[in-house]
C-alpha atoms as a PDB file:
ATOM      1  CA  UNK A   1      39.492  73.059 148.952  1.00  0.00           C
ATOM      2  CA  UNK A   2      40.323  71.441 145.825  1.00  0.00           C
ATOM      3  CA  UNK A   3      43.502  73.118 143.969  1.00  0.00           C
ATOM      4  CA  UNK A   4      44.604  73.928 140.805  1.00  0.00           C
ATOM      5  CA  UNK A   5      44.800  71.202 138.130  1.00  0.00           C
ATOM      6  CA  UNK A   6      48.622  72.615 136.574  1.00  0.00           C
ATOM      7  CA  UNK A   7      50.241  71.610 140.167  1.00  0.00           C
ATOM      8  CA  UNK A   8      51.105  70.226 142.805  1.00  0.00           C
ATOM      9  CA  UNK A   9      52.370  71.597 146.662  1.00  0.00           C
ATOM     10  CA  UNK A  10      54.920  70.223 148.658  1.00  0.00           C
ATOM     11  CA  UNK A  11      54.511  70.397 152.259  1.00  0.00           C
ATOM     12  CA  UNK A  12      57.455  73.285 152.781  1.00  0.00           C
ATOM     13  CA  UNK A  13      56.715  76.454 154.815  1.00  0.00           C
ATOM     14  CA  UNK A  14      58.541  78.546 151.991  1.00  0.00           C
ATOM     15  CA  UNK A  15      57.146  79.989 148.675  1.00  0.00           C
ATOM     16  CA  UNK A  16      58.136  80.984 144.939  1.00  0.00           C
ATOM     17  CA  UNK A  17      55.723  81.804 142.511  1.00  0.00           C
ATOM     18  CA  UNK A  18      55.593  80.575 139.018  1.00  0.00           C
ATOM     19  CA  UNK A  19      57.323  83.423 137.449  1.00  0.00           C
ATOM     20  CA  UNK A  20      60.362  82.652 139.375  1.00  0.00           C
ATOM     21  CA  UNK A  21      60.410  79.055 138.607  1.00  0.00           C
ATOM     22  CA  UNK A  22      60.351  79.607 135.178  1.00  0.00           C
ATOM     23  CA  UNK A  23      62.808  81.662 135.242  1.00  0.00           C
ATOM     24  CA  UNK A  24      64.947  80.069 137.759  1.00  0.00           C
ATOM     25  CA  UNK A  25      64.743  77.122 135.515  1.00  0.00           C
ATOM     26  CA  UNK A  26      65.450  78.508 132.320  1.00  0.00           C
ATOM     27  CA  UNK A  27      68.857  80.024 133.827  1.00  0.00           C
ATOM     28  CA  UNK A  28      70.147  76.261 134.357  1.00  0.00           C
ATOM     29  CA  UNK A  29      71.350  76.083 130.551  1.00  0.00           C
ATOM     30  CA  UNK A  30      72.751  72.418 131.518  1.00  0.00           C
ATOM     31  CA  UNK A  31      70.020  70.743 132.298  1.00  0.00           C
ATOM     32  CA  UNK A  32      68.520  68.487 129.843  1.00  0.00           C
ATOM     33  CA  UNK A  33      64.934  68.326 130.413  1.00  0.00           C
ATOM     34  CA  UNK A  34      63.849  65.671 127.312  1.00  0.00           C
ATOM     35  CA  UNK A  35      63.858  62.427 129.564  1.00  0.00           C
ATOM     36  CA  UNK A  36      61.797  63.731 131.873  1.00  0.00           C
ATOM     37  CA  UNK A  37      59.296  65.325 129.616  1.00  0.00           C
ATOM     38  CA  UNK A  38      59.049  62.068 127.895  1.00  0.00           C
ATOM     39  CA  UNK A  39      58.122  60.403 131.244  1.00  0.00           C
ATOM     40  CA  UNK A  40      55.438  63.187 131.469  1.00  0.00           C
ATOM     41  CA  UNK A  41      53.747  62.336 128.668  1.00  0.00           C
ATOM     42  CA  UNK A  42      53.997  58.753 129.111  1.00  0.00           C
ATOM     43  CA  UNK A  43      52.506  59.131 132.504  1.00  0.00           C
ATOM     44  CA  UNK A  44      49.928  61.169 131.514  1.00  0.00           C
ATOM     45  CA  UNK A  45      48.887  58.693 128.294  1.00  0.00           C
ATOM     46  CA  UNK A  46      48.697  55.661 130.892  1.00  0.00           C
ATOM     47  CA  UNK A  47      46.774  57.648 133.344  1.00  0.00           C
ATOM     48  CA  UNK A  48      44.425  59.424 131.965  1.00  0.00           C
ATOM     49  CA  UNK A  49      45.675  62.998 132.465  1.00  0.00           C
ATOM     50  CA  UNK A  50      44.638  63.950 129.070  1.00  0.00           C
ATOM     51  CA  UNK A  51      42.624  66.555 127.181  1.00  0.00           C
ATOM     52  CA  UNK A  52      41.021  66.124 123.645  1.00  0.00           C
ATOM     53  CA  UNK A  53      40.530  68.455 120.647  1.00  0.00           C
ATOM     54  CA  UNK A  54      36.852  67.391 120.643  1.00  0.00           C
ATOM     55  CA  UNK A  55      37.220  64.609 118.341  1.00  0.00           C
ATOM     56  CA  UNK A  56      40.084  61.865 118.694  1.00  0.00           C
ATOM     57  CA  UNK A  57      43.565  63.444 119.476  1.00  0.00           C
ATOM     58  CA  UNK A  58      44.893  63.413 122.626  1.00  0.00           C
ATOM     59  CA  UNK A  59      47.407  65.565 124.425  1.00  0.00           C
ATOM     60  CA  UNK A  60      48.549  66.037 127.894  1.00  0.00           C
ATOM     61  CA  UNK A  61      46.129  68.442 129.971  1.00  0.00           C
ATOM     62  CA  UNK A  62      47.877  71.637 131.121  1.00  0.00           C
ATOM     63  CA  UNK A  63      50.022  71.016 133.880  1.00  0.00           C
ATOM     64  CA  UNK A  64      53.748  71.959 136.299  1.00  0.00           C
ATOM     65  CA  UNK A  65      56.486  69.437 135.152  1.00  0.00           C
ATOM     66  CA  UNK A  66      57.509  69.742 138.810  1.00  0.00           C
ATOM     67  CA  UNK A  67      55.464  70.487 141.970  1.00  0.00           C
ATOM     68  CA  UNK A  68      55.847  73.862 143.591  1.00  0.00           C
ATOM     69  CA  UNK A  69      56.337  74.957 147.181  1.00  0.00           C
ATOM     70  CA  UNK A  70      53.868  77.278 148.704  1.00  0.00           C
ATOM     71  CA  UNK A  71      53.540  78.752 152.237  1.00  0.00           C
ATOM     72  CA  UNK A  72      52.218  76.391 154.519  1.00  0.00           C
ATOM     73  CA  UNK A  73      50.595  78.706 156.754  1.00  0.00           C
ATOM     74  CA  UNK A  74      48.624  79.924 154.039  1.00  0.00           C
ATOM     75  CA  UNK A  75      47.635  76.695 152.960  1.00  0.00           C
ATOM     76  CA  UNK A  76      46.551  75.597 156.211  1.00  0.00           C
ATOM     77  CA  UNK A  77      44.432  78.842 155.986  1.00  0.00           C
ATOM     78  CA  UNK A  78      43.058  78.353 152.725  1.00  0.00           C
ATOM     79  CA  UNK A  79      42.211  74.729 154.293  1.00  0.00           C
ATOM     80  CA  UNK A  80      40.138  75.856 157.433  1.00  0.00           C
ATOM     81  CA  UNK A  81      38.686  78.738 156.166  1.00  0.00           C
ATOM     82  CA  UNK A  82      36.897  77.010 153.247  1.00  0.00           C
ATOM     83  CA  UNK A  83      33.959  75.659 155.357  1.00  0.00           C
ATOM     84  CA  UNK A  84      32.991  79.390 155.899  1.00  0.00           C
ATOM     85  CA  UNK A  85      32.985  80.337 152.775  1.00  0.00           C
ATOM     86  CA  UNK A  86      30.890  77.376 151.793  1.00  0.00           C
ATOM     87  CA  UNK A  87      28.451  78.193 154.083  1.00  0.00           C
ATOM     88  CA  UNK A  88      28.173  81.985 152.444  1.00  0.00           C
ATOM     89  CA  UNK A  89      27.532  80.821 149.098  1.00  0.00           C
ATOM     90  CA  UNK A  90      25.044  78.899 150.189  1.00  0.00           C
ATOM     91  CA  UNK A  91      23.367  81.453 151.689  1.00  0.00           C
ATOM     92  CA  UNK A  92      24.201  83.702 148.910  1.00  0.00           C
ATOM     93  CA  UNK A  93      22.173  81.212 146.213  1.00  0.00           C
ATOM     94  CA  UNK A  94      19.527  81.459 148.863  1.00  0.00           C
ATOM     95  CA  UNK A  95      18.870  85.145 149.259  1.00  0.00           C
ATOM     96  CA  UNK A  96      16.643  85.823 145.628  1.00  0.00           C
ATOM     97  CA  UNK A  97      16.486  89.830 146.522  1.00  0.00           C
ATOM     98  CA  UNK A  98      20.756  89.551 146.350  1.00  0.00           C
ATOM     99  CA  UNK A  99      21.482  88.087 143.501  1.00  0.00           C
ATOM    100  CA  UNK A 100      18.711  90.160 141.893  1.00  0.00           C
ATOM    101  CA  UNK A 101      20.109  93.378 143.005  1.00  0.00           C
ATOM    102  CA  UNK A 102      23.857  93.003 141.794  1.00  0.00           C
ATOM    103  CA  UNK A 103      23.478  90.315 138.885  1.00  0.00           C
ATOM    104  CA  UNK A 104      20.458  92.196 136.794  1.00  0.00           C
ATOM    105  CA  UNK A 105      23.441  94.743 135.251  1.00  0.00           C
ATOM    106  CA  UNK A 106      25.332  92.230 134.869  1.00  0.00           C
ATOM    107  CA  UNK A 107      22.854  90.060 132.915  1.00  0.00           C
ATOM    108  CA  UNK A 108      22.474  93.164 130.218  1.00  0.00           C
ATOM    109  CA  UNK A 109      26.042  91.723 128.635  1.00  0.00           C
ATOM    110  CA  UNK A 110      26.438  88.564 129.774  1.00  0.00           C
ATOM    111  CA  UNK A 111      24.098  85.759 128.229  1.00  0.00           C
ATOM    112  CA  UNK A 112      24.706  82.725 129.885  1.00  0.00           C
ATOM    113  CA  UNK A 113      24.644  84.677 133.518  1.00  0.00           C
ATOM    114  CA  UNK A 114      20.932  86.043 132.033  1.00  0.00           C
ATOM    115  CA  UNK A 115      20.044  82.631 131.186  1.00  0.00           C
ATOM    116  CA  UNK A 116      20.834  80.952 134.431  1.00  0.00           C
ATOM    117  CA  UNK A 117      19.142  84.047 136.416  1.00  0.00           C
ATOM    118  CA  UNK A 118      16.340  83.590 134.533  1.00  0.00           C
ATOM    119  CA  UNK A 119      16.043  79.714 135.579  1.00  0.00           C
ATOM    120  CA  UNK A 120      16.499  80.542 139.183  1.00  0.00           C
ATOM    121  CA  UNK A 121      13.632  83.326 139.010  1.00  0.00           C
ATOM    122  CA  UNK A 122      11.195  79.814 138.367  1.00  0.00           C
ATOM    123  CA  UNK A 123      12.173  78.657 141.713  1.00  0.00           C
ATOM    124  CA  UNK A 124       9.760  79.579 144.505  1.00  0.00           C
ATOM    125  CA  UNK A 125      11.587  81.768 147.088  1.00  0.00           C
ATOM    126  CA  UNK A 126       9.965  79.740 150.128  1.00  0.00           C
ATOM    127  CA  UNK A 127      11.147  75.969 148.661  1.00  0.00           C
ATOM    128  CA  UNK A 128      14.974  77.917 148.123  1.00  0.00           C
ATOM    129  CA  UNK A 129      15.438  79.000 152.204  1.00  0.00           C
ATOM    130  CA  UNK A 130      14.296  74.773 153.027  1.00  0.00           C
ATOM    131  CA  UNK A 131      15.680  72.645 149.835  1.00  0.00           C
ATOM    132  CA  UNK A 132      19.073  70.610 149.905  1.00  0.00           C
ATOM    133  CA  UNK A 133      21.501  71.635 147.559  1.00  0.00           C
ATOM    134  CA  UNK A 134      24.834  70.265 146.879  1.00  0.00           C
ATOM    135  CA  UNK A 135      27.507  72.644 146.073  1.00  0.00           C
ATOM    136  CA  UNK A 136      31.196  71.644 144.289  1.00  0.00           C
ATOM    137  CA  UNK A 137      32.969  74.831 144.224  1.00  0.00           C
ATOM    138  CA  UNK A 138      36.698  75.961 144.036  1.00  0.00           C
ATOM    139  CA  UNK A 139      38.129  78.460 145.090  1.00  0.00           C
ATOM    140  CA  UNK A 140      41.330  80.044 143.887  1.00  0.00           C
ATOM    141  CA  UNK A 141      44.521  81.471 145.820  1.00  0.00           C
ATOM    142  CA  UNK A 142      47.627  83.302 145.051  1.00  0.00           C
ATOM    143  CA  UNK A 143      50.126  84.966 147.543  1.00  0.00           C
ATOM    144  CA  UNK A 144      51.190  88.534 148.125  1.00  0.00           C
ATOM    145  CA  UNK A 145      54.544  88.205 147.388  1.00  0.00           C
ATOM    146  CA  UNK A 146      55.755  90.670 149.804  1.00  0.00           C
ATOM    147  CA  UNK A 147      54.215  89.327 153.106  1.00  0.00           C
ATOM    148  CA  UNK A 148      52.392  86.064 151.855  1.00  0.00           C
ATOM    149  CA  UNK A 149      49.486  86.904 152.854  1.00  0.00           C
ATOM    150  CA  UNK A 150      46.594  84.713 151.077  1.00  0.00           C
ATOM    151  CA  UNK A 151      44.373  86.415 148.535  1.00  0.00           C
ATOM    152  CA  UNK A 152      41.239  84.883 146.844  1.00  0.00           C
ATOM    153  CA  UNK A 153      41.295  85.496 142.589  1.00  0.00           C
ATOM    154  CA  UNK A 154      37.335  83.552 142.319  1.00  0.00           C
ATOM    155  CA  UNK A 155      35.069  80.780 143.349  1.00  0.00           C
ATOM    156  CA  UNK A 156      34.345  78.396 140.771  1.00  0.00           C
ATOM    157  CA  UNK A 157      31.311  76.873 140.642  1.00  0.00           C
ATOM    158  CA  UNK A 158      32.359  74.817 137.531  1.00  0.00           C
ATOM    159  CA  UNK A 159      34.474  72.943 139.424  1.00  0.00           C
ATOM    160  CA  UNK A 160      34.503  69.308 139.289  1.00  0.00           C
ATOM    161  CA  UNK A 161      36.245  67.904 136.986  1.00  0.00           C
ATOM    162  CA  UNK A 162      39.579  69.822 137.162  1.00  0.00           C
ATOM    163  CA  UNK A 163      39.278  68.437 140.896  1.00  0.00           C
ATOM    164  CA  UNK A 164      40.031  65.136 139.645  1.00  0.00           C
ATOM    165  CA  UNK A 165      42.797  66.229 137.518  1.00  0.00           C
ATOM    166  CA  UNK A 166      44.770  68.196 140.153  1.00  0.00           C
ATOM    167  CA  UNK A 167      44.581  64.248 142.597  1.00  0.00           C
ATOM    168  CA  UNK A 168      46.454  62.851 138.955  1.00  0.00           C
ATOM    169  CA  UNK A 169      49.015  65.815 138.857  1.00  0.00           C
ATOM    170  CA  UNK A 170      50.015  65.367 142.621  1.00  0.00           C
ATOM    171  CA  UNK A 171      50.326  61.599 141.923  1.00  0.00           C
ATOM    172  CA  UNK A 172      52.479  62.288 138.489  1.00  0.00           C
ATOM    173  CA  UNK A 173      54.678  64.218 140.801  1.00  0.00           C
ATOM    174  CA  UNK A 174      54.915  61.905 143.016  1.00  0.00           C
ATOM    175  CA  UNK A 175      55.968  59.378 140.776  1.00  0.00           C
ATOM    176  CA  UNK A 176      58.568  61.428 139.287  1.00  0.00           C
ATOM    177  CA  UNK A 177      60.133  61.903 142.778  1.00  0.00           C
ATOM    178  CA  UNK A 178      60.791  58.229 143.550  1.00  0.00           C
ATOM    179  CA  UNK A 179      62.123  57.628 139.783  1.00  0.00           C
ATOM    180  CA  UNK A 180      64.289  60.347 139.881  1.00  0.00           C
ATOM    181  CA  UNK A 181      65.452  60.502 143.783  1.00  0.00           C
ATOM    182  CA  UNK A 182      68.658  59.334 142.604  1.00  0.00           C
ATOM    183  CA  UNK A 183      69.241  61.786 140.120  1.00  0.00           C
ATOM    184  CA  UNK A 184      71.078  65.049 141.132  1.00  0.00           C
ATOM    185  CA  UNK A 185      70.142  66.723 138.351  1.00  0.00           C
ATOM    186  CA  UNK A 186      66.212  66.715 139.315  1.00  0.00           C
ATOM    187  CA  UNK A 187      67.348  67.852 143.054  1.00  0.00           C
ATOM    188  CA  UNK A 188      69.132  70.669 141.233  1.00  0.00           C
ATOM    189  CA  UNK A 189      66.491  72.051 139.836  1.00  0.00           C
ATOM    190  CA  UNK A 190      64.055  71.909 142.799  1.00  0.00           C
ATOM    191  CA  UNK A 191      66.865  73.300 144.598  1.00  0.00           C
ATOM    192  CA  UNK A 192      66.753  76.431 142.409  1.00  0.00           C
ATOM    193  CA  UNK A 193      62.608  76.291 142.466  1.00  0.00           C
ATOM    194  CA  UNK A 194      62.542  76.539 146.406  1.00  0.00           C
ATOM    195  CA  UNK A 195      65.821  77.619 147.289  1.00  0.00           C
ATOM    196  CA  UNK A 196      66.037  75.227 149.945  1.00  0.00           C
ATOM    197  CA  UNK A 197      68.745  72.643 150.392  1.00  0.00           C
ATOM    198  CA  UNK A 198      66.870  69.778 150.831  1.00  0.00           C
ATOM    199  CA  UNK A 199      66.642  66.364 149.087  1.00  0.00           C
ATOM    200  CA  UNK A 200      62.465  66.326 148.229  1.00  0.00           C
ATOM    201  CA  UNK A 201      60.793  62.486 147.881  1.00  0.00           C
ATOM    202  CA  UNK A 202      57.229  61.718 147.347  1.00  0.00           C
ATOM    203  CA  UNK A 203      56.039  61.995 150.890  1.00  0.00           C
ATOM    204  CA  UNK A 204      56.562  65.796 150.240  1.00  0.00           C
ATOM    205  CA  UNK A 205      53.931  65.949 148.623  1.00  0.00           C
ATOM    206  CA  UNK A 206      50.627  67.477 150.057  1.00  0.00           C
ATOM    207  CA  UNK A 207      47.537  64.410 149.629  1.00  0.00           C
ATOM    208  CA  UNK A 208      44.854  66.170 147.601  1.00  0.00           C
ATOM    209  CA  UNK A 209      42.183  62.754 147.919  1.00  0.00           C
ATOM    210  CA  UNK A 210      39.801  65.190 145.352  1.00  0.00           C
ATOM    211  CA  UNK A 211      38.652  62.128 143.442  1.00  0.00           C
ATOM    212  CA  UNK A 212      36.998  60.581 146.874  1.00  0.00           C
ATOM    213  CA  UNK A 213      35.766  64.143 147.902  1.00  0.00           C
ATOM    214  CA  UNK A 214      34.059  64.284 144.830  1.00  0.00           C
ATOM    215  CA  UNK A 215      32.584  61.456 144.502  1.00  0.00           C
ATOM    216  CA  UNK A 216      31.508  61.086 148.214  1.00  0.00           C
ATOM    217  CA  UNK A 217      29.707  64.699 147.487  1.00  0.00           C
ATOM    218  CA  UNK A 218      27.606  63.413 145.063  1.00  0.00           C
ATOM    219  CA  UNK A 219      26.846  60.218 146.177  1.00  0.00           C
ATOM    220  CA  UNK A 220      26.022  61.782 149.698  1.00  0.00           C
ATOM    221  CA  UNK A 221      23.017  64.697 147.725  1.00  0.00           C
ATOM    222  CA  UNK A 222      21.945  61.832 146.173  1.00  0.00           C
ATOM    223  CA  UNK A 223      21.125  59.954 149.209  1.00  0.00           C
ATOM    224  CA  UNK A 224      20.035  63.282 150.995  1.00  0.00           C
ATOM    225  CA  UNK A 225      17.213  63.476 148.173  1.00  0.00           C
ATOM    226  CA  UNK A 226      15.485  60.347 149.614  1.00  0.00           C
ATOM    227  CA  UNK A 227      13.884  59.421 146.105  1.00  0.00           C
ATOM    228  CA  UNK A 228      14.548  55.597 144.719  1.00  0.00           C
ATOM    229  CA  UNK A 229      14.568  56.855 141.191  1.00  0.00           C
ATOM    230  CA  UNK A 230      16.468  60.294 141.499  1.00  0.00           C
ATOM    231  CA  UNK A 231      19.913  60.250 139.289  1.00  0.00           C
ATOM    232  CA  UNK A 232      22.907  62.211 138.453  1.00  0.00           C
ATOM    233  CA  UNK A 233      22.495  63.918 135.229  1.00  0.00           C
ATOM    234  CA  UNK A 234      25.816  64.883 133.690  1.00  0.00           C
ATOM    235  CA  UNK A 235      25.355  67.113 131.109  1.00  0.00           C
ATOM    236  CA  UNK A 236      28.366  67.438 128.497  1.00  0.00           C
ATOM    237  CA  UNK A 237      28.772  70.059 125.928  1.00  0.00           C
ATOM    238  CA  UNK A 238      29.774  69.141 122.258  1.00  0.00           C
ATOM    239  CA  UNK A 239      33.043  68.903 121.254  1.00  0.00           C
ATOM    240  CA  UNK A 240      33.699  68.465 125.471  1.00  0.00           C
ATOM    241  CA  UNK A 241      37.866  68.581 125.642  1.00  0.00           C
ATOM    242  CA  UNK A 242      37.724  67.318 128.899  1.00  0.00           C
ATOM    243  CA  UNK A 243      37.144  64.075 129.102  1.00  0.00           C
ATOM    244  CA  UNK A 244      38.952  61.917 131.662  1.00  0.00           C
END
């Protein structure tokens, strides 16, 4: 399961959504937030956690200036079921007579789902049920607030490069834990994020190793292909924001 790019979890088994952190956060009047938004963008510049506007300015990509707890339970969840729901997709791209059935309406007012449908009609049903395909997909969670009970917004099937971004955010917060461990005022406000009194370091931080997932995905459908002179197209879109 690869997370959301904007932040990080630590490994806590206690939860606050973003609505309370911001306003949590915004109640602590004295807190002066400047020199660690400066090390923010800093970090991001040297690391590559950057977005475009297309052409040649360059700003930080959308992300938490702190990491957020979440309920571990339901991460560990999220974590095991996502094999299963793999495997349904994949079945789900498989079965021609589905997707025909419940995308066709949809394809009246939506363009780019028509266009894709109407590549996938050129495939021959028999080669779909036997072919390889290699699937990077993410799927996105948020908690019931009343009994934290995991919910499922999407799978995204566009869904690779915000993978790498979300290994960068975990290590930005990571690096702002050991810089700041000292400081009381960072504690304070992580204090008021989880509610918990406890001193947070870097090791709180859940891995997300996204960037070797990735990449070991790819390299693995390439090899599954079994052709010499097969290669990775990567097709990019003008004016591409994303480009790290």
């Amino acid at each position: 399961m690869s997370s959301s790019s904007s932040s990080s979890t630590l490994s806590e088994s206690s939860y606050d959504n973003n609505s309370n952190q911001s306003n949590r956060i915004s109640s602590s009047n004295n807190i002066d937030y400047t020199h660690i938004l400066k090390q923010c963008n800093a970090w991001c510049g040297l690391h590559g956690l950057m977005y475009t506007d297309g052409g040649y300015n360059w700003t930080p990509a959308p992300l938490s200036l702190l990491p957020n707890v979440f309920n571990k339970d339901a991460y560990n969840y999220a974590y095991q079921i996502q094999p299963i729901l793999n495997l349904l997709i994949d079945r789900i791209s498989r079965d021609k007579s589905f997707l025909l059935l419940y995308l066709s309406d949809v394809c009246n007012s939506d363009d780019f789902t028509k266009r894709l449908l109407d590549i996938y009609l050129t495939i021959d049903s028999n080669y779909l049920q036997t072919c390889i395909q290699c699937g990077i997909l993410r799927s996105d969670y948020m908690l019931n607030h009343d009994n934290n009970r995991l919910l499922q917004v999407e799978i995204n099937t566009i869904a690779s490069s915000f993978g790498y971004l979300s290994h960068k955010v975990g290590n930005f917060h990571r690096h702002l834990l050991d810089r700041y461990q000292d400081s009381e005022e960072l504690h304070q406000i992580l204090h008021e994020i989880t509610t918990k009194d406890k001193k947070y370091s870097s090791i709180d931080i859940v891995d997300n190793p996204s960037n070797i997932e990735l990449s070991k995905c790819l390299a693995t459908a390439h090899h599954e292909y079994n052709d010499s002179d097969a290669i990775i197209l990567f097709v990019v879109q003008p004016g591409e924001r994303n480009v790290t």
